[in-house]
Every structure is written in structure tokens, then in C-alpha cells.
PDB file of N, CA and C in Angstrom:
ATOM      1  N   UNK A   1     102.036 -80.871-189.281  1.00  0.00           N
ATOM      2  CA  UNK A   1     103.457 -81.150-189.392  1.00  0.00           C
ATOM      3  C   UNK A   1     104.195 -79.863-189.757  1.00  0.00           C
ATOM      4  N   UNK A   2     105.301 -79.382-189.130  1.00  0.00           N
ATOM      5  CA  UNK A   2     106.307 -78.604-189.449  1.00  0.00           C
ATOM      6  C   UNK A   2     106.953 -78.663-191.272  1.00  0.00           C
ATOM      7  N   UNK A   3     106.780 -77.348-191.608  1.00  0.00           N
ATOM      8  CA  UNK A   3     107.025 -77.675-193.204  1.00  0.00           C
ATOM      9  C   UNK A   3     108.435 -76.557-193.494  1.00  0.00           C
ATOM     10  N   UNK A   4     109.240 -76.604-192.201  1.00  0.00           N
ATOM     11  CA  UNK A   4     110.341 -76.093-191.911  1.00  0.00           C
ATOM     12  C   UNK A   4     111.314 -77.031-192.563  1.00  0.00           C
ATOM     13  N   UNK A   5     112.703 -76.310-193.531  1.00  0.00           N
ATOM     14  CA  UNK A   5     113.567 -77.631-193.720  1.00  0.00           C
ATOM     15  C   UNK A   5     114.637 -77.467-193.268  1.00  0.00           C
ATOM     16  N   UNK A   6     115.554 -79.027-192.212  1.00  0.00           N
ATOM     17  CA  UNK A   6     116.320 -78.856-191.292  1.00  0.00           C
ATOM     18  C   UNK A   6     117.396 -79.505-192.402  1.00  0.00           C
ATOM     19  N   UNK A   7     118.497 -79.844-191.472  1.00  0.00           N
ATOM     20  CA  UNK A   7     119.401 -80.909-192.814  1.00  0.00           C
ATOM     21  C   UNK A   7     119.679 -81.605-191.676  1.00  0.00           C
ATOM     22  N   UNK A   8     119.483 -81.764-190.147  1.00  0.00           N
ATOM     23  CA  UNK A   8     119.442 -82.969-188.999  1.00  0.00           C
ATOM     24  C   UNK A   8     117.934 -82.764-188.951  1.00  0.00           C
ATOM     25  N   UNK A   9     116.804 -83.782-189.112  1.00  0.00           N
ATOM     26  CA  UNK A   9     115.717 -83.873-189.063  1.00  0.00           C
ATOM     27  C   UNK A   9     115.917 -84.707-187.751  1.00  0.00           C
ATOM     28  N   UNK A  10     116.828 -84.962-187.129  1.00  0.00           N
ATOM     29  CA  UNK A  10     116.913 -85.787-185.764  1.00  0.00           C
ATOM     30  C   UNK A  10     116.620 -85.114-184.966  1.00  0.00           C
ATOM     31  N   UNK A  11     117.457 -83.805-184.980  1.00  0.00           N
ATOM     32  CA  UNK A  11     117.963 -83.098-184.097  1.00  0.00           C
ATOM     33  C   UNK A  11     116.330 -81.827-184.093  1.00  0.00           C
ATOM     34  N   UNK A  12     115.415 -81.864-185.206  1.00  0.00           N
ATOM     35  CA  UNK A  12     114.640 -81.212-185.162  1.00  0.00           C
ATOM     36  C   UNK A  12     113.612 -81.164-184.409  1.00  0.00           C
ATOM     37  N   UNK A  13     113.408 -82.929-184.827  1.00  0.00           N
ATOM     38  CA  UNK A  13     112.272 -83.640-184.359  1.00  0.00           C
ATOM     39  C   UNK A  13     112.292 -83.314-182.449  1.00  0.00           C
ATOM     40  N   UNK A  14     113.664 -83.650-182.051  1.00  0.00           N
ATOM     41  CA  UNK A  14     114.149 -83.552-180.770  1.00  0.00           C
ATOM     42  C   UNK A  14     113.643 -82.082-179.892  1.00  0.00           C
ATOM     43  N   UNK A  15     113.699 -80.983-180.929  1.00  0.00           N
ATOM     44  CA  UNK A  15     113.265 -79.644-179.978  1.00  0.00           C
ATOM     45  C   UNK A  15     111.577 -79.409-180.629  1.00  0.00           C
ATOM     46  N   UNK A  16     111.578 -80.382-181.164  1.00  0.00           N
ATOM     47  CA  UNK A  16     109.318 -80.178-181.040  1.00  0.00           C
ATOM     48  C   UNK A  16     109.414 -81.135-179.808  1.00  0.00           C
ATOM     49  N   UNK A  17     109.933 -81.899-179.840  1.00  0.00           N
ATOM     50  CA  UNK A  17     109.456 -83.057-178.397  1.00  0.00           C
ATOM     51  C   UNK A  17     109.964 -82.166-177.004  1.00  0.00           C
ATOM     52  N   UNK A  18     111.065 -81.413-177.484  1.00  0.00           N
ATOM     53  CA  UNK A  18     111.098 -80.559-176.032  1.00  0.00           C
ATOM     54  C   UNK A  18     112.890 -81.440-175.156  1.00  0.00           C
ATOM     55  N   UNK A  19     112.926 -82.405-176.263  1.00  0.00           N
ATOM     56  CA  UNK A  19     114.194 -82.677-175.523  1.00  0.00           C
ATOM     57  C   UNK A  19     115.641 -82.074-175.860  1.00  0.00           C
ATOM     58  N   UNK A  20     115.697 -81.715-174.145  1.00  0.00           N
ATOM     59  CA  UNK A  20     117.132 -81.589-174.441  1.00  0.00           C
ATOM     60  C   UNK A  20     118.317 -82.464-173.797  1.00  0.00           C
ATOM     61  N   UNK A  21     119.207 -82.816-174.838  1.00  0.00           N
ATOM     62  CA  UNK A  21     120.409 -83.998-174.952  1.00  0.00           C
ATOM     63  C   UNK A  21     121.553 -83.290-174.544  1.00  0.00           C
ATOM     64  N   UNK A  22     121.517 -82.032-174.986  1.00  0.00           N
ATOM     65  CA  UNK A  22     123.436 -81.880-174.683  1.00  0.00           C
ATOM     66  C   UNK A  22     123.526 -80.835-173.238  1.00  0.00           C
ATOM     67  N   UNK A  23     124.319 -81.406-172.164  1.00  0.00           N
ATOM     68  CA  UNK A  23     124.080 -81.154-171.154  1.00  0.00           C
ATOM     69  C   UNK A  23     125.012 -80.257-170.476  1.00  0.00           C
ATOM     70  N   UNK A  24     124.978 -78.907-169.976  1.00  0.00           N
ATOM     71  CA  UNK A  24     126.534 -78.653-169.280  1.00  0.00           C
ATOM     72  C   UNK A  24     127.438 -79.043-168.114  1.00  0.00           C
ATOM     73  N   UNK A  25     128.304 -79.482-168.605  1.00  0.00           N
ATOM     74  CA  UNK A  25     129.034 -79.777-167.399  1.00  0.00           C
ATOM     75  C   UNK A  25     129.233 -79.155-166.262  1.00  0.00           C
ATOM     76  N   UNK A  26     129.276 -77.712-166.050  1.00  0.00           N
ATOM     77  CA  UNK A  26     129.651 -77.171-165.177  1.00  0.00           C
ATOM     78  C   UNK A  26     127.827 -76.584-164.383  1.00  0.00           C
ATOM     79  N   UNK A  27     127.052 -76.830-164.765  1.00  0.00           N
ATOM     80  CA  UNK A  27     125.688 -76.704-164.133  1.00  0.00           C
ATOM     81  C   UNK A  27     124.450 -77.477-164.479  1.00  0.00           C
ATOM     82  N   UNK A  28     122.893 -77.684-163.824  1.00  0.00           N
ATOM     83  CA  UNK A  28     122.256 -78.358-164.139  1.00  0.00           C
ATOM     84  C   UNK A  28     121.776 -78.041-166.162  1.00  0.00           C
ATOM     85  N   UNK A  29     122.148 -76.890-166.635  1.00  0.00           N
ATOM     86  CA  UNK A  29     121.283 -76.451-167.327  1.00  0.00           C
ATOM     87  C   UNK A  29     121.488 -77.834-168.874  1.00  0.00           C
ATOM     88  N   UNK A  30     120.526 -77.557-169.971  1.00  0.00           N
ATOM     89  CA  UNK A  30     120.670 -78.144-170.907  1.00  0.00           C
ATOM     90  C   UNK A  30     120.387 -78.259-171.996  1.00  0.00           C
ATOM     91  N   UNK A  31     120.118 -78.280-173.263  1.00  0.00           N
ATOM     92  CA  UNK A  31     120.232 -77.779-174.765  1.00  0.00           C
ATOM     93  C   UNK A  31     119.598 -78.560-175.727  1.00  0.00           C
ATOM     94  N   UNK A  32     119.444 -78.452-176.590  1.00  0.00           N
ATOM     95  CA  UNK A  32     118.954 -78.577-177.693  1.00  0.00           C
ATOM     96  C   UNK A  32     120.220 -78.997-178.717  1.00  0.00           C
ATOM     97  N   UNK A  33     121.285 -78.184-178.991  1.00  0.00           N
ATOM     98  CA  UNK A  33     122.413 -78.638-179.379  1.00  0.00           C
ATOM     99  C   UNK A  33     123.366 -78.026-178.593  1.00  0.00           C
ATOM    100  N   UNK A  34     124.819 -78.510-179.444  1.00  0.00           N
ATOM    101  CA  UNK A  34     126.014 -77.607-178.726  1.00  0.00           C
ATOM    102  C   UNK A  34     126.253 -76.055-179.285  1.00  0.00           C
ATOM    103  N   UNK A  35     125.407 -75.596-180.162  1.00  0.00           N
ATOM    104  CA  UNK A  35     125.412 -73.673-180.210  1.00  0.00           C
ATOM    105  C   UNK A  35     124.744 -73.644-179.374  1.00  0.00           C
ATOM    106  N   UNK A  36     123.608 -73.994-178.492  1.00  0.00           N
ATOM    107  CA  UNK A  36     123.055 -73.341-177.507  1.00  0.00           C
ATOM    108  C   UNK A  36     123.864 -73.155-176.022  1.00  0.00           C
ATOM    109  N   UNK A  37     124.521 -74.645-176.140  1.00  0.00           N
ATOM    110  CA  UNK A  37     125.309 -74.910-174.837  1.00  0.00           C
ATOM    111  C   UNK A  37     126.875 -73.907-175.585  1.00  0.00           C
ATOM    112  N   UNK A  38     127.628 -73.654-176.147  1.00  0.00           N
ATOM    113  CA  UNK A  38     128.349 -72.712-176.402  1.00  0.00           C
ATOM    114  C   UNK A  38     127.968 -71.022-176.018  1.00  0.00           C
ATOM    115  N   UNK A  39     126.668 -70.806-176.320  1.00  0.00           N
ATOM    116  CA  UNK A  39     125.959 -69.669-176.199  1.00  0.00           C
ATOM    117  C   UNK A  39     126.072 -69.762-174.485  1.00  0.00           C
ATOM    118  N   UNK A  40     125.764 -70.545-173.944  1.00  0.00           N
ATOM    119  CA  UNK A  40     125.587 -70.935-172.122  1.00  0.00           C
ATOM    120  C   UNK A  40     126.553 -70.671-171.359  1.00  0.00           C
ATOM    121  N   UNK A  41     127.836 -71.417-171.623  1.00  0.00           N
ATOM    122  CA  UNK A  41     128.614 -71.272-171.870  1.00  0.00           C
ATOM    123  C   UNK A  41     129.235 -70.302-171.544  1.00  0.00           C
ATOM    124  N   UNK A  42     129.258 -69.055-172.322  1.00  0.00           N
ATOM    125  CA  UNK A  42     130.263 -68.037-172.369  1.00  0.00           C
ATOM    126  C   UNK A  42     129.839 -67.233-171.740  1.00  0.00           C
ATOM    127  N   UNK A  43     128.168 -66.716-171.749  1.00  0.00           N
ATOM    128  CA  UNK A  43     127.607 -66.290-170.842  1.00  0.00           C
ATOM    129  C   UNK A  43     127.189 -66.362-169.314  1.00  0.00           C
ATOM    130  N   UNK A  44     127.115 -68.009-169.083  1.00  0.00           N
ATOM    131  CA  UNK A  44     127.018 -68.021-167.758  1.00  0.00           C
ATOM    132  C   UNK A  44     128.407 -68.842-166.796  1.00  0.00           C
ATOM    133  N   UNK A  45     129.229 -68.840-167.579  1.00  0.00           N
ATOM    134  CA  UNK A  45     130.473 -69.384-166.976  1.00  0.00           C
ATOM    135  C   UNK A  45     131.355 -69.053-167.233  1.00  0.00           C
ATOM    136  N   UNK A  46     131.717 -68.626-168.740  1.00  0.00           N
ATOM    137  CA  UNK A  46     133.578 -68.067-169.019  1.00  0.00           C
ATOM    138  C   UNK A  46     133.521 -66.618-168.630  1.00  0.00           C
ATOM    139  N   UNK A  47     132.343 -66.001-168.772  1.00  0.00           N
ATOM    140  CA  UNK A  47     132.468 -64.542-168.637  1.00  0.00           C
ATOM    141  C   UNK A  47     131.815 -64.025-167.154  1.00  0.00           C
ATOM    142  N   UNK A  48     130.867 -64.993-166.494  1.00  0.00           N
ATOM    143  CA  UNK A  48     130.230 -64.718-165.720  1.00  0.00           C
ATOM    144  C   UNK A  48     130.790 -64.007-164.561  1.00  0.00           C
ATOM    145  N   UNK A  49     131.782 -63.954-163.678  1.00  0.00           N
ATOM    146  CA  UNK A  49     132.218 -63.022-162.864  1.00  0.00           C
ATOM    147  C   UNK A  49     132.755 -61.815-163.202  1.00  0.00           C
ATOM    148  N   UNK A  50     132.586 -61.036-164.181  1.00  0.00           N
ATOM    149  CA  UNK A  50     132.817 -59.865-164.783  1.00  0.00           C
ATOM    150  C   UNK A  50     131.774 -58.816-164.334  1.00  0.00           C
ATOM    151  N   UNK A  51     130.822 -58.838-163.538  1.00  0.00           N
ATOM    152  CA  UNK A  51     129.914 -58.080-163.036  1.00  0.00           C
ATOM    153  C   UNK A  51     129.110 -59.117-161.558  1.00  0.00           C
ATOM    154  N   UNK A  52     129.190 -58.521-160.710  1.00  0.00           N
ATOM    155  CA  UNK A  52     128.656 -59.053-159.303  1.00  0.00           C
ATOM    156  C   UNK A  52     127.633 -58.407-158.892  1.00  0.00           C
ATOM    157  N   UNK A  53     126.496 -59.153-158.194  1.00  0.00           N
ATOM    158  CA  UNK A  53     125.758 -58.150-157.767  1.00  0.00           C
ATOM    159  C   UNK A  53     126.247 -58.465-156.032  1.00  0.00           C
ATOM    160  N   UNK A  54     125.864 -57.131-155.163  1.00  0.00           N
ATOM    161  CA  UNK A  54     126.484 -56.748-154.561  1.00  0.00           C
ATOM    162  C   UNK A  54     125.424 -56.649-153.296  1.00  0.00           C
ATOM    163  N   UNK A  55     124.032 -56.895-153.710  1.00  0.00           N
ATOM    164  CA  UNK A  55     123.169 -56.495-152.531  1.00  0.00           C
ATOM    165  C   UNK A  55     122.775 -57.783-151.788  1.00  0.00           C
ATOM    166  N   UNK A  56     122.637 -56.953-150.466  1.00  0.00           N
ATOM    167  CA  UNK A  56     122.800 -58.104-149.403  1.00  0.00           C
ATOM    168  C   UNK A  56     123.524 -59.413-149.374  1.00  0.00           C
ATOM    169  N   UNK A  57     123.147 -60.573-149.189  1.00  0.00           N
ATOM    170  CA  UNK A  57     123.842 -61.733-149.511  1.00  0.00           C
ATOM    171  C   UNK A  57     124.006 -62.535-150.962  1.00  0.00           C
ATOM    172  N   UNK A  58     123.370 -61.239-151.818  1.00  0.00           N
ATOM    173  CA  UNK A  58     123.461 -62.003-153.110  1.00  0.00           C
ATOM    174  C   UNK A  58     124.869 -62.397-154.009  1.00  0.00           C
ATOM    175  N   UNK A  59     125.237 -63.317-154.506  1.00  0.00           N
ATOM    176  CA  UNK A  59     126.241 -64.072-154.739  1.00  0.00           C
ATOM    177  C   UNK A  59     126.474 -63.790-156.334  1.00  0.00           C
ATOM    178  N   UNK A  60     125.276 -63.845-157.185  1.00  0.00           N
ATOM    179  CA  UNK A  60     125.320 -64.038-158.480  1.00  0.00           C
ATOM    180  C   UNK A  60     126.097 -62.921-159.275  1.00  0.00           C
ATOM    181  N   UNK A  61     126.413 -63.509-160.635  1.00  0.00           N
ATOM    182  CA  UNK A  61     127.795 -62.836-161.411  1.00  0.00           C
ATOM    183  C   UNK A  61     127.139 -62.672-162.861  1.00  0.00           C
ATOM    184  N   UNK A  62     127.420 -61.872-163.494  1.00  0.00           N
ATOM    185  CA  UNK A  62     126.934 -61.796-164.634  1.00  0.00           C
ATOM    186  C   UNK A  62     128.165 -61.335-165.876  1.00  0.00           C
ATOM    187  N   UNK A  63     127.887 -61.488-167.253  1.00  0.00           N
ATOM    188  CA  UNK A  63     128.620 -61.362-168.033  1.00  0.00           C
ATOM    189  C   UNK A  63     128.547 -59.691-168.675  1.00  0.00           C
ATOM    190  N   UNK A  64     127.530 -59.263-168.520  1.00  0.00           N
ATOM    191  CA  UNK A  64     127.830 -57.521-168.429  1.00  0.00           C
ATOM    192  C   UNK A  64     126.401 -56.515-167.525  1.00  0.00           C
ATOM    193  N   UNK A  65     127.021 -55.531-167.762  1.00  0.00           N
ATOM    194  CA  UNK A  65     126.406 -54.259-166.895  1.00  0.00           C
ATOM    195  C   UNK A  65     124.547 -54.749-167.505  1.00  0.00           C
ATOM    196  N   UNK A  66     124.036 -54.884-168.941  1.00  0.00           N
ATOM    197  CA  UNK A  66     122.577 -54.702-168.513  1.00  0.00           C
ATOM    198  C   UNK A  66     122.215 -55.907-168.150  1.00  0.00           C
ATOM    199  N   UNK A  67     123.179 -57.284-167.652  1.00  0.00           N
ATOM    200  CA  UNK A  67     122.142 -58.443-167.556  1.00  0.00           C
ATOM    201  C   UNK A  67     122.664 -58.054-165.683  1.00  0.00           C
ATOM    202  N   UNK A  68     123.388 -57.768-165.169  1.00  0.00           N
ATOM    203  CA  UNK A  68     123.361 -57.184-164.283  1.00  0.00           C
ATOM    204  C   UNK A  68     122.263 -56.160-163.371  1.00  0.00           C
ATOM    205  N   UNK A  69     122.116 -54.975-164.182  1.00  0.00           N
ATOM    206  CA  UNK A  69     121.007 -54.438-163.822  1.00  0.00           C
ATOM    207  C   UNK A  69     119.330 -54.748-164.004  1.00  0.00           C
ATOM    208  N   UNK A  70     119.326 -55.729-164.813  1.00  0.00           N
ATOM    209  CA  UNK A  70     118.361 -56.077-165.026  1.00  0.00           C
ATOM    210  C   UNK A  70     117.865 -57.448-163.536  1.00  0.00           C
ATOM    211  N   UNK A  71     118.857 -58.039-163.382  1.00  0.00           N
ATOM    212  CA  UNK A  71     119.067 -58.707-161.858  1.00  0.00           C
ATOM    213  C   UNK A  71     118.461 -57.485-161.139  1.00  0.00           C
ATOM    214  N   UNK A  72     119.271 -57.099-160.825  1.00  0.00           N
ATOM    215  CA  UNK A  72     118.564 -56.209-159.239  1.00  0.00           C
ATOM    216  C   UNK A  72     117.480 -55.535-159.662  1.00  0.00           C
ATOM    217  N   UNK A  73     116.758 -55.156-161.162  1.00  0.00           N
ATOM    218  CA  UNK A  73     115.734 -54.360-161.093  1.00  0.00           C
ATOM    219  C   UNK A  73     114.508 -55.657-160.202  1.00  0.00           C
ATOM    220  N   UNK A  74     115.066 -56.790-161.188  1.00  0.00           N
ATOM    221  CA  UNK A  74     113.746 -57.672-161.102  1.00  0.00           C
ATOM    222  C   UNK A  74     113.528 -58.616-159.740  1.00  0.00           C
ATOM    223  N   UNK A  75     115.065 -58.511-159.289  1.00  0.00           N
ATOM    224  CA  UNK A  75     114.922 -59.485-157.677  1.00  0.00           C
ATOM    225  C   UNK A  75     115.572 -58.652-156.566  1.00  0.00           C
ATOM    226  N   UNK A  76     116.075 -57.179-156.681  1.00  0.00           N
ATOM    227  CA  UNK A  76     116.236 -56.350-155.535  1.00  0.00           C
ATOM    228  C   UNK A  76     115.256 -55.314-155.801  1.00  0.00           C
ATOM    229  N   UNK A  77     114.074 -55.097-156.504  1.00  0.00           N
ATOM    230  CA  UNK A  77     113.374 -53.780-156.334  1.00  0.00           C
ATOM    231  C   UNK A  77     112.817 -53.099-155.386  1.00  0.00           C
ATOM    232  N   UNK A  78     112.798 -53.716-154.685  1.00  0.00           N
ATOM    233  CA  UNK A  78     112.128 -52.792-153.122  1.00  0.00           C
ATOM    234  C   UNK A  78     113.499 -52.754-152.377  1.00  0.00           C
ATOM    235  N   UNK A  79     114.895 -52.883-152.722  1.00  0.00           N
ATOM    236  CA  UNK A  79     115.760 -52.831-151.450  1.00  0.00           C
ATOM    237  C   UNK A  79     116.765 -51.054-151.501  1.00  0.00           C
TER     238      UNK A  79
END
């Protein structure tokens, strides 16, 4: 047993079982609580077109320059 102390033992129990309840609206993704989905959030939707990647037909947007470059290192490296 976890001898961690929460003050929602609901909400604890919930991320040992692996579920996640709070869901985003604007994509499939989903959370554990609402700081994670806030964290989601800002990063992959309020800020997300602030950096584009640009190679070939790729579409995706990112919230700054290293999650950007880190995109094309890991899914354009041979281009």
C-alpha cells in the first residue's frame, strides 16, 4: 500500500488504478485532475500555434522553439 498522504484519497486511489476522469474538450486527451488538464491546455491549445513546423506536409504547432525542435529532430531526422 502507498504510505503517501493525499487530502482527496479519491482522487489518489484513481491515478494508482490509472484512471483518467477529467477529459479535454477540445481533443481526445485526458487527466488525472484539472492541473493536469490546465497544464494541457495551455500547452497544447491556447499557445499551440505560436511555433509551426514547416516540413513537408506537416501541420503540427507547438507552444515554443525547443518543443518545436525537438518535433523535427525526432519525426523529420533524415529529411
Amino acid at each position: 500500500m502507498c504510505s503517501k498522504y493525499f487530502p482527496n484519497i479519491k482522487l489518489h486511489m484513481l491515478k494508482h488504478a490509472g484512471m483518467r476522469t477529467v477529459k479535454c474538450e477540445l481533443c481526445p486527451s485526458s487527466f488525472f485532475d484539472l492541473k493536469g488538464l490546465s497544464t494541457h491546455v495551455n500547452f497544447r491549445h491556447k499557445f499551440a500555434d505560436k511555433y509551426k513546423c514547416t516540413i513537408n506536409d506537416c501541420t503540427l504547432k507547438f507552444p515554443s522553439q525547443p518543443m518545436l525542435d525537438y518535433h523535427v529532430m525526432r519525426y523529420h531526422k533524415s529529411m
